[in-house]
PDB file of N, CA and C in Angstrom:
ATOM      1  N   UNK A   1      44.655 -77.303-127.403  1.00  0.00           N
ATOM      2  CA  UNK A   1      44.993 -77.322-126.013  1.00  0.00           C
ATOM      3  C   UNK A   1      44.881 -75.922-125.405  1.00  0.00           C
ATOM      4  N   UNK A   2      45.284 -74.725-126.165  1.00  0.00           N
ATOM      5  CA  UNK A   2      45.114 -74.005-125.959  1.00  0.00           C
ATOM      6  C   UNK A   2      43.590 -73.566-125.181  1.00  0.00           C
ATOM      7  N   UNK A   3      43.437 -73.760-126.174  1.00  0.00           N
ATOM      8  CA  UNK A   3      41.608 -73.324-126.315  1.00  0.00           C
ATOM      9  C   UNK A   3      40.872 -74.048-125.202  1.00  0.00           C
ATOM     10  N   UNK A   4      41.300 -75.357-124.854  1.00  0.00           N
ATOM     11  CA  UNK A   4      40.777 -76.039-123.362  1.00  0.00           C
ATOM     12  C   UNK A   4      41.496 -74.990-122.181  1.00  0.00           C
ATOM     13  N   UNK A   5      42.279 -74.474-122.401  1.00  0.00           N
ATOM     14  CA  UNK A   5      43.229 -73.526-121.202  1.00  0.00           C
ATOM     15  C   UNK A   5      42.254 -72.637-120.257  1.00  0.00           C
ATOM     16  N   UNK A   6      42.014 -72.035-121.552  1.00  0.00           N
ATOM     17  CA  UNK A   6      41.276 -70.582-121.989  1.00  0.00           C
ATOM     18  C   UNK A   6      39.616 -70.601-121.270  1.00  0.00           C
ATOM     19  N   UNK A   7      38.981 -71.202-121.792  1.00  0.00           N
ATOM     20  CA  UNK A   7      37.710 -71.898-121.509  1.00  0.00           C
ATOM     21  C   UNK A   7      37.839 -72.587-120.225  1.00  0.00           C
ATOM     22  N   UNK A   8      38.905 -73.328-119.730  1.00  0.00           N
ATOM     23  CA  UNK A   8      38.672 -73.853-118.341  1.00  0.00           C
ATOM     24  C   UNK A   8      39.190 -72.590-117.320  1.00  0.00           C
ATOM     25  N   UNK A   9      39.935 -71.842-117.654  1.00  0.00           N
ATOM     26  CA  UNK A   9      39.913 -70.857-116.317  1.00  0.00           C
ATOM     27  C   UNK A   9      39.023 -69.853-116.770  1.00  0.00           C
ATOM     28  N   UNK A  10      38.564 -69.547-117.829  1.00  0.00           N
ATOM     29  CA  UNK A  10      37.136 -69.108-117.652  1.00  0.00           C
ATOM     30  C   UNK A  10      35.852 -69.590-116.643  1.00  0.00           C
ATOM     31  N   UNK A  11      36.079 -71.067-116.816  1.00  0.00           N
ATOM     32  CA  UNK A  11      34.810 -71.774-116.324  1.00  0.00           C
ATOM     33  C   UNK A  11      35.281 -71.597-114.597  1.00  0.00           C
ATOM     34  N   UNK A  12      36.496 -71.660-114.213  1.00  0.00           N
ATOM     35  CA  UNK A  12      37.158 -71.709-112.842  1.00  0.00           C
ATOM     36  C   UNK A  12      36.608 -70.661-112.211  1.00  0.00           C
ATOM     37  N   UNK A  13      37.003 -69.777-112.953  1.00  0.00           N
ATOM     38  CA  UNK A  13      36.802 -67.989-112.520  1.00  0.00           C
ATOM     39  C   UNK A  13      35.119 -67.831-112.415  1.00  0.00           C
ATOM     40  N   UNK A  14      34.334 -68.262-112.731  1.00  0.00           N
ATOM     41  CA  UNK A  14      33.150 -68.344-113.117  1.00  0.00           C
ATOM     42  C   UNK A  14      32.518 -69.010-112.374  1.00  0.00           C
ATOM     43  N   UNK A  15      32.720 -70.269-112.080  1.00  0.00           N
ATOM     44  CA  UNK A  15      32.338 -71.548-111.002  1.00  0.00           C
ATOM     45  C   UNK A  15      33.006 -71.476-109.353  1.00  0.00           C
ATOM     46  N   UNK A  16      34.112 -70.820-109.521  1.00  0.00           N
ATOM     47  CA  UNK A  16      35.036 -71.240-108.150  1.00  0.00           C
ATOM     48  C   UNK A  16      34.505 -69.848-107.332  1.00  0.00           C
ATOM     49  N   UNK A  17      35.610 -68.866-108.246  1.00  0.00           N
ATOM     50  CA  UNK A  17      36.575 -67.367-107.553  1.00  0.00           C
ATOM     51  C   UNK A  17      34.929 -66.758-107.427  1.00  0.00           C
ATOM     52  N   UNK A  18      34.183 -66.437-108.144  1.00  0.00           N
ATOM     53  CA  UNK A  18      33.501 -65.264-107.891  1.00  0.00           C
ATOM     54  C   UNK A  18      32.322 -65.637-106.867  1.00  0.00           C
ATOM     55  N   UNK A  19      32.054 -66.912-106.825  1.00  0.00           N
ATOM     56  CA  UNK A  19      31.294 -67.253-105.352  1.00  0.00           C
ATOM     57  C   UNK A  19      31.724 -66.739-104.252  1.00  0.00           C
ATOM     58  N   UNK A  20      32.765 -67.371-104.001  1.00  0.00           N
ATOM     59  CA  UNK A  20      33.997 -67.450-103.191  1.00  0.00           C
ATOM     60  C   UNK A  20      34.179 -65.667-102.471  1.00  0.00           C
ATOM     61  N   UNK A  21      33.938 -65.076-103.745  1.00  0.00           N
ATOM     62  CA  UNK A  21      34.369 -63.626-103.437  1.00  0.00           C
ATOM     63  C   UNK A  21      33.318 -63.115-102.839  1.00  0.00           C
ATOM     64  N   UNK A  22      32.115 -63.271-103.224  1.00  0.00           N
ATOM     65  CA  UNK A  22      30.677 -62.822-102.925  1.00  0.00           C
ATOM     66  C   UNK A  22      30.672 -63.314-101.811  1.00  0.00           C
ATOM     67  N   UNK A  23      30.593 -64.598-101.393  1.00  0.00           N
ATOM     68  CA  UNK A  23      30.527 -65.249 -99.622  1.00  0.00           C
ATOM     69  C   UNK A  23      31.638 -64.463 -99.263  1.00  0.00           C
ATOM     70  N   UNK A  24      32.485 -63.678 -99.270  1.00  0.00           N
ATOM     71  CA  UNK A  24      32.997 -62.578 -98.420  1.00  0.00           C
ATOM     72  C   UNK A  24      32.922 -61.670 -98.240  1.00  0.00           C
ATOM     73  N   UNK A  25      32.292 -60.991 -99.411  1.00  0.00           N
ATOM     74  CA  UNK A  25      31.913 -59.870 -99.733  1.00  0.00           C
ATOM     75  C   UNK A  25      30.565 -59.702 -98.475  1.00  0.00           C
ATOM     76  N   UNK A  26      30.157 -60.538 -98.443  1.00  0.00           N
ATOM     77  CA  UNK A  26      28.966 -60.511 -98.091  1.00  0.00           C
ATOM     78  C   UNK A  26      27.448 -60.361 -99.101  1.00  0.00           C
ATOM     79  N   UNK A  27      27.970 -61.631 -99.717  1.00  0.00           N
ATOM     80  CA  UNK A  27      26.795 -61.763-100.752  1.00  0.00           C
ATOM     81  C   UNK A  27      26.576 -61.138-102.270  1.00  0.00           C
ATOM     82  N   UNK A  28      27.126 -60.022-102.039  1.00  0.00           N
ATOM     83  CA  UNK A  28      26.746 -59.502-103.672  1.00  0.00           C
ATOM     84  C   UNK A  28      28.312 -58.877-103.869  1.00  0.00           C
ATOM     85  N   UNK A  29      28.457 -58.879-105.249  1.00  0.00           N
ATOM     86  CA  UNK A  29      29.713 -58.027-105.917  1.00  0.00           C
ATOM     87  C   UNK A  29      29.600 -56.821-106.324  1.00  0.00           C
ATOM     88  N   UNK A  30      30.220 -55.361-105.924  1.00  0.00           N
ATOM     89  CA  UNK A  30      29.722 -54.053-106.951  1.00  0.00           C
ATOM     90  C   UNK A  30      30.321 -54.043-108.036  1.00  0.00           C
ATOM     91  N   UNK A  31      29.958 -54.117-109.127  1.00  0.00           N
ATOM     92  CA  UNK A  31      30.956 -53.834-110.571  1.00  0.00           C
ATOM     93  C   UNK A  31      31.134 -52.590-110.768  1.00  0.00           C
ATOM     94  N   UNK A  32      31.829 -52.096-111.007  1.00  0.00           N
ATOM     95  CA  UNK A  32      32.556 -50.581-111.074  1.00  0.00           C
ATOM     96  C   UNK A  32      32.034 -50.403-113.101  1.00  0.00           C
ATOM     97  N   UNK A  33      31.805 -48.924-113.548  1.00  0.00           N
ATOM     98  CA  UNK A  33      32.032 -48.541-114.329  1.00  0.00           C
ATOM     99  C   UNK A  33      32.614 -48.625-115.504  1.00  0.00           C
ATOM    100  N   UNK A  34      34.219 -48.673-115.026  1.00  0.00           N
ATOM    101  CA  UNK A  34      34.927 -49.125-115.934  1.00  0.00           C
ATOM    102  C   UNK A  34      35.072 -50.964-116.554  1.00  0.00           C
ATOM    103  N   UNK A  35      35.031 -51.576-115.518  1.00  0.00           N
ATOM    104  CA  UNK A  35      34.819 -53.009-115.194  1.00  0.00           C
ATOM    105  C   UNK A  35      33.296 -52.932-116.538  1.00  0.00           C
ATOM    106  N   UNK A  36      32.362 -52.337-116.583  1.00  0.00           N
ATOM    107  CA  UNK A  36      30.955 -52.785-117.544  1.00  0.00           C
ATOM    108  C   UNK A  36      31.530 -52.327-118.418  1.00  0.00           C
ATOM    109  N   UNK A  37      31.969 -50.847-118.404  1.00  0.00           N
ATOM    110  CA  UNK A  37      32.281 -50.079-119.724  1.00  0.00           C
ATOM    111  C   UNK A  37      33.477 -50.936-120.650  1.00  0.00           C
ATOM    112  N   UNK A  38      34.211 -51.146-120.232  1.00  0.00           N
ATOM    113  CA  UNK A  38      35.576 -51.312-120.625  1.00  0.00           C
ATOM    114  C   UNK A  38      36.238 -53.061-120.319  1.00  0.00           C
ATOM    115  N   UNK A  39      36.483 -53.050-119.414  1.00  0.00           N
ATOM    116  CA  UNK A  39      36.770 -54.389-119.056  1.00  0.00           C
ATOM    117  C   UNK A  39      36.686 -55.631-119.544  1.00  0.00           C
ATOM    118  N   UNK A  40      34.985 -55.900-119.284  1.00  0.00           N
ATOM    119  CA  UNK A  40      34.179 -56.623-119.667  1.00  0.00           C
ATOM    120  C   UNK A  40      34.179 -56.911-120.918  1.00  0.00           C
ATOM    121  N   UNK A  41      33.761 -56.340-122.196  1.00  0.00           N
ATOM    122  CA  UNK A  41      33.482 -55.787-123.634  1.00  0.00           C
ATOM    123  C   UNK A  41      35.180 -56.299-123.975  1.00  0.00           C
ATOM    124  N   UNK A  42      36.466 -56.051-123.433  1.00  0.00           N
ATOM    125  CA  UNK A  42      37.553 -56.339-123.938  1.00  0.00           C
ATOM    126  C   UNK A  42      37.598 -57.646-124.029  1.00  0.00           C
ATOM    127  N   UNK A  43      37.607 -58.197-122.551  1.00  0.00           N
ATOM    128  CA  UNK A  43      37.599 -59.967-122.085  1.00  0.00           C
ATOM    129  C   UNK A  43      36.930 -60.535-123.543  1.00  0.00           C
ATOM    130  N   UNK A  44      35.708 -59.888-123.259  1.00  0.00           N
ATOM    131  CA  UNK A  44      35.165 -61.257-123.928  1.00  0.00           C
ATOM    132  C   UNK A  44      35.428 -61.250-125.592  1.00  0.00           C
ATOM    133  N   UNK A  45      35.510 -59.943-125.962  1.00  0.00           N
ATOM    134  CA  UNK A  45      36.414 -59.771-127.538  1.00  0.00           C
ATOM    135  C   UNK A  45      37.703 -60.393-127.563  1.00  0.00           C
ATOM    136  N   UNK A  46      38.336 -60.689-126.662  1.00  0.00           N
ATOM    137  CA  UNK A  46      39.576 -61.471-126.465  1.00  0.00           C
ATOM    138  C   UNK A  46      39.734 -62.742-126.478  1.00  0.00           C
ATOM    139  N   UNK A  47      38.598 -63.009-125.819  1.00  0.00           N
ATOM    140  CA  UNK A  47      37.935 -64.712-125.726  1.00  0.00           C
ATOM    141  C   UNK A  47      37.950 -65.325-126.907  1.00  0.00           C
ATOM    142  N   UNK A  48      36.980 -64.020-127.781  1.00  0.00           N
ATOM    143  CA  UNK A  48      36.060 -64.533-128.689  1.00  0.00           C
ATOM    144  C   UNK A  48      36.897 -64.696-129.620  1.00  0.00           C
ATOM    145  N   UNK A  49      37.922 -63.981-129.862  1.00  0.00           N
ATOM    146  CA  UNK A  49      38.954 -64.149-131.283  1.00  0.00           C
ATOM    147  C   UNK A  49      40.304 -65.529-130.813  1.00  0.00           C
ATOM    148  N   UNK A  50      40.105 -65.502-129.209  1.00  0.00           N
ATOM    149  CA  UNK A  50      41.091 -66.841-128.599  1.00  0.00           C
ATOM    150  C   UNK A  50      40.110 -68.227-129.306  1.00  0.00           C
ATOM    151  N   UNK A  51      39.041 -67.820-128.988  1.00  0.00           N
ATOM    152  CA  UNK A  51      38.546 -68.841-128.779  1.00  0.00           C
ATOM    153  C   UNK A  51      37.933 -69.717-130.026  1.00  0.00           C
ATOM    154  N   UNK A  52      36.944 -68.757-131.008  1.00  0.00           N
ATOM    155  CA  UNK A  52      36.302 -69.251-131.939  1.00  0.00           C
ATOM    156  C   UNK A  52      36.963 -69.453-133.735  1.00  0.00           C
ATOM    157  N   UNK A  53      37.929 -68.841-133.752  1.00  0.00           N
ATOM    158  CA  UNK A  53      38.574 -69.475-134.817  1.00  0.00           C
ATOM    159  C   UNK A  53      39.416 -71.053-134.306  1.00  0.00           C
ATOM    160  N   UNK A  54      39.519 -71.001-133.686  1.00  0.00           N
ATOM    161  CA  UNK A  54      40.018 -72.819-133.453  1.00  0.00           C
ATOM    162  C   UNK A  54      38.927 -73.635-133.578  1.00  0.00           C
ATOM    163  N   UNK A  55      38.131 -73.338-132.687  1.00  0.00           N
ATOM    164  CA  UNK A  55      37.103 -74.011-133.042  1.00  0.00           C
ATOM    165  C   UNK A  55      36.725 -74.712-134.073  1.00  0.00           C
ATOM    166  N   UNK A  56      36.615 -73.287-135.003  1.00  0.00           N
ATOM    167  CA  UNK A  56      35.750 -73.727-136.527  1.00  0.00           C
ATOM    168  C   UNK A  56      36.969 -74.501-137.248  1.00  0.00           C
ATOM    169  N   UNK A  57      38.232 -73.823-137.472  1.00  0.00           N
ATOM    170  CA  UNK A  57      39.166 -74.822-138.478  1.00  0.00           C
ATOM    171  C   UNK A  57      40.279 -75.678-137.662  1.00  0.00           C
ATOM    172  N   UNK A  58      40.461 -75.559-136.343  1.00  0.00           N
ATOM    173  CA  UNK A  58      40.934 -76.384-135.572  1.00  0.00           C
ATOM    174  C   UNK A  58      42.527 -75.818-135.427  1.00  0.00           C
ATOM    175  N   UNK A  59      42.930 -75.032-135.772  1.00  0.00           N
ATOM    176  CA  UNK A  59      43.743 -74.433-135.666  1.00  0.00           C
ATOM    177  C   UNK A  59      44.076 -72.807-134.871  1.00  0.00           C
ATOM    178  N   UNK A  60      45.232 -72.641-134.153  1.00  0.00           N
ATOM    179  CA  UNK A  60      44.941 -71.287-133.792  1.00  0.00           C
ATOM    180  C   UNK A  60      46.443 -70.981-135.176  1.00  0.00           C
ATOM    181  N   UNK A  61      46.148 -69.687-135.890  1.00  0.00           N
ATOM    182  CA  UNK A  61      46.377 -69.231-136.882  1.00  0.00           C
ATOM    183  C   UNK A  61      47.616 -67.532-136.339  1.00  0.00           C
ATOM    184  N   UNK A  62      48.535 -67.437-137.060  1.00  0.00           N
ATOM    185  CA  UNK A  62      49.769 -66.611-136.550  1.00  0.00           C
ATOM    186  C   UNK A  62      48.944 -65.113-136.488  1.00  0.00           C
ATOM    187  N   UNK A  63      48.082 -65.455-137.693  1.00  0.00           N
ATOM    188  CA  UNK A  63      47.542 -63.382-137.682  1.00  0.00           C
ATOM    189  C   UNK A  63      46.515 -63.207-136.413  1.00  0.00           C
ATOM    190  N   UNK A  64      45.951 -64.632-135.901  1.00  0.00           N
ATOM    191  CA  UNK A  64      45.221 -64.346-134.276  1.00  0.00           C
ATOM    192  C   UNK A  64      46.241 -64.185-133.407  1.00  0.00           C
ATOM    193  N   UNK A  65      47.005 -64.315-133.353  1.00  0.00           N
ATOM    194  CA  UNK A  65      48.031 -64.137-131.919  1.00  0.00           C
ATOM    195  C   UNK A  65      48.567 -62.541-132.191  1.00  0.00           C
ATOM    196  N   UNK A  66      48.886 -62.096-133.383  1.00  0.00           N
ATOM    197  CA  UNK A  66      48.787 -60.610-133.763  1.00  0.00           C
ATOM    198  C   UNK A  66      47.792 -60.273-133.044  1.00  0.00           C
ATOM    199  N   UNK A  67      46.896 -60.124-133.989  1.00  0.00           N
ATOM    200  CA  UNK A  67      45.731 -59.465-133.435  1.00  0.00           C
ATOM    201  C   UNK A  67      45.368 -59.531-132.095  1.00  0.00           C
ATOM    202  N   UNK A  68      45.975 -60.776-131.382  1.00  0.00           N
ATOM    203  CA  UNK A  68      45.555 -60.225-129.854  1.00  0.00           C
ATOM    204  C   UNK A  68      46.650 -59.487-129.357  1.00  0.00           C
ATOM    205  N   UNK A  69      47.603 -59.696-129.523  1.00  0.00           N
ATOM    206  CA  UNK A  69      48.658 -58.754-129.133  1.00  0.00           C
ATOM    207  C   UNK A  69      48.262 -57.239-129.309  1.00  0.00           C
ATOM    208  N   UNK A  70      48.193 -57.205-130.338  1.00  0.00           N
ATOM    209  CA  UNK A  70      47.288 -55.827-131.170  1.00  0.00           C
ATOM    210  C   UNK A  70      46.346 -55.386-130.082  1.00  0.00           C
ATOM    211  N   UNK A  71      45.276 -56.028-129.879  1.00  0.00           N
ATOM    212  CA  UNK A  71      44.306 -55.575-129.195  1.00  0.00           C
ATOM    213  C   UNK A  71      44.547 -55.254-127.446  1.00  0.00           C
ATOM    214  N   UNK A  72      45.161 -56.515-126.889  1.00  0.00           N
ATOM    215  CA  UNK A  72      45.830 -56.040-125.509  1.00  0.00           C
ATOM    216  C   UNK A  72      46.636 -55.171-125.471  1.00  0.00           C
ATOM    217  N   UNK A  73      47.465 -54.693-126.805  1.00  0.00           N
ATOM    218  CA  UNK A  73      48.323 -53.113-126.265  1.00  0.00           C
ATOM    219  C   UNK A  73      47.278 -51.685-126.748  1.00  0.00           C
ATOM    220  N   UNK A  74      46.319 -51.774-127.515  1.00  0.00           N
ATOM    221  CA  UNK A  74      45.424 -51.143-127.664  1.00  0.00           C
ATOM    222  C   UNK A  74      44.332 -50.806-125.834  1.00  0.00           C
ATOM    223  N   UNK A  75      44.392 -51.921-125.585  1.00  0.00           N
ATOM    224  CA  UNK A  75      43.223 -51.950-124.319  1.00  0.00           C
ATOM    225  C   UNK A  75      44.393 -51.230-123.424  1.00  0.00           C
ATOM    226  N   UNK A  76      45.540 -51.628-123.189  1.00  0.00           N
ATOM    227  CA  UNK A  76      46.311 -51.324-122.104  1.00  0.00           C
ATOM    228  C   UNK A  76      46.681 -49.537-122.697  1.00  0.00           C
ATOM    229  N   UNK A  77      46.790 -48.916-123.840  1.00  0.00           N
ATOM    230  CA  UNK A  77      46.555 -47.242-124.177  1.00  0.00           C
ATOM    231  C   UNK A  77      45.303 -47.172-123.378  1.00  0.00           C
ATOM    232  N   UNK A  78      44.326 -47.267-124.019  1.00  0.00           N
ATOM    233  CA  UNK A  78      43.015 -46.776-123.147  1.00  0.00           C
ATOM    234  C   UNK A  78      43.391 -46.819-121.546  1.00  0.00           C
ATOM    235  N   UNK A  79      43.377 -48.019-120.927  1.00  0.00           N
ATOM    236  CA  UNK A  79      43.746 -48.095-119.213  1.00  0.00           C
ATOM    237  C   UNK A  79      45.036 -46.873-119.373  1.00  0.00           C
ATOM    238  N   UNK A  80      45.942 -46.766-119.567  1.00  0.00           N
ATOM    239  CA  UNK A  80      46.971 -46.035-119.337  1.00  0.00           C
ATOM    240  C   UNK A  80      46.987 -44.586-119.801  1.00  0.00           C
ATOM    241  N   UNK A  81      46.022 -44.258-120.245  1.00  0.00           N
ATOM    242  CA  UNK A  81      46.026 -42.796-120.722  1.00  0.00           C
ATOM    243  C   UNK A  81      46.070 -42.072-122.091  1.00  0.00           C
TER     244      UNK A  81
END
C-alpha cells in the first residue's frame, strides 16, 4: 500500500502539478542548479530504495525505513550546511 502511495503522488506531481505550474509560469519551468545537482539525484534514490525492494519480495523491510531515514538526515546536512 505503501508503495501504491508513493508511485501515485509521484504520478500526480508528474501528470497534474507541473503542467499546471508551467500554464502559469507561462509555459516553461527554470530548474535551478541545486534542484539538477542535488534535489533531483536524492528524490529519485529515495524512490528507488521506497520503491523497488517491495516490489521484488513484496515486503517493505525495517533496515529500508533506516536507511531512508539515514539518507533524508544525510540530504537535509548537505541543504543545511
Amino acid at each position: 500500500m505503501s508503495v501504491g502511495n508513493i508511485l501515485g503522488a509521484n504520478i500526480i506531481d508528474l501528470a497534474l502539478i507541473l503542467p499546471a505550474c508551467a500554464a502559469v509560469s507561462g509555459g516553461s519551468l527554470l530548474i535551478g542548479r541545486q534542484t539538477s545537482g542535488l534535489d533531483l539525484p536524492a528524490c529519485l534514490v529515495l524512490c528507488a530504495l521506497a520503491a523497488v525492494p517491495p516490489l521484488l519480495t513484496g515486503r517493505f523491510h525495517r533496515w529500508q525505513g533506516a536507511a531512508l531515514l539515514g539518507l533524508y538526515a544525510g540530504y537535509l546536512r548537505l541543504l543545511l550546511g
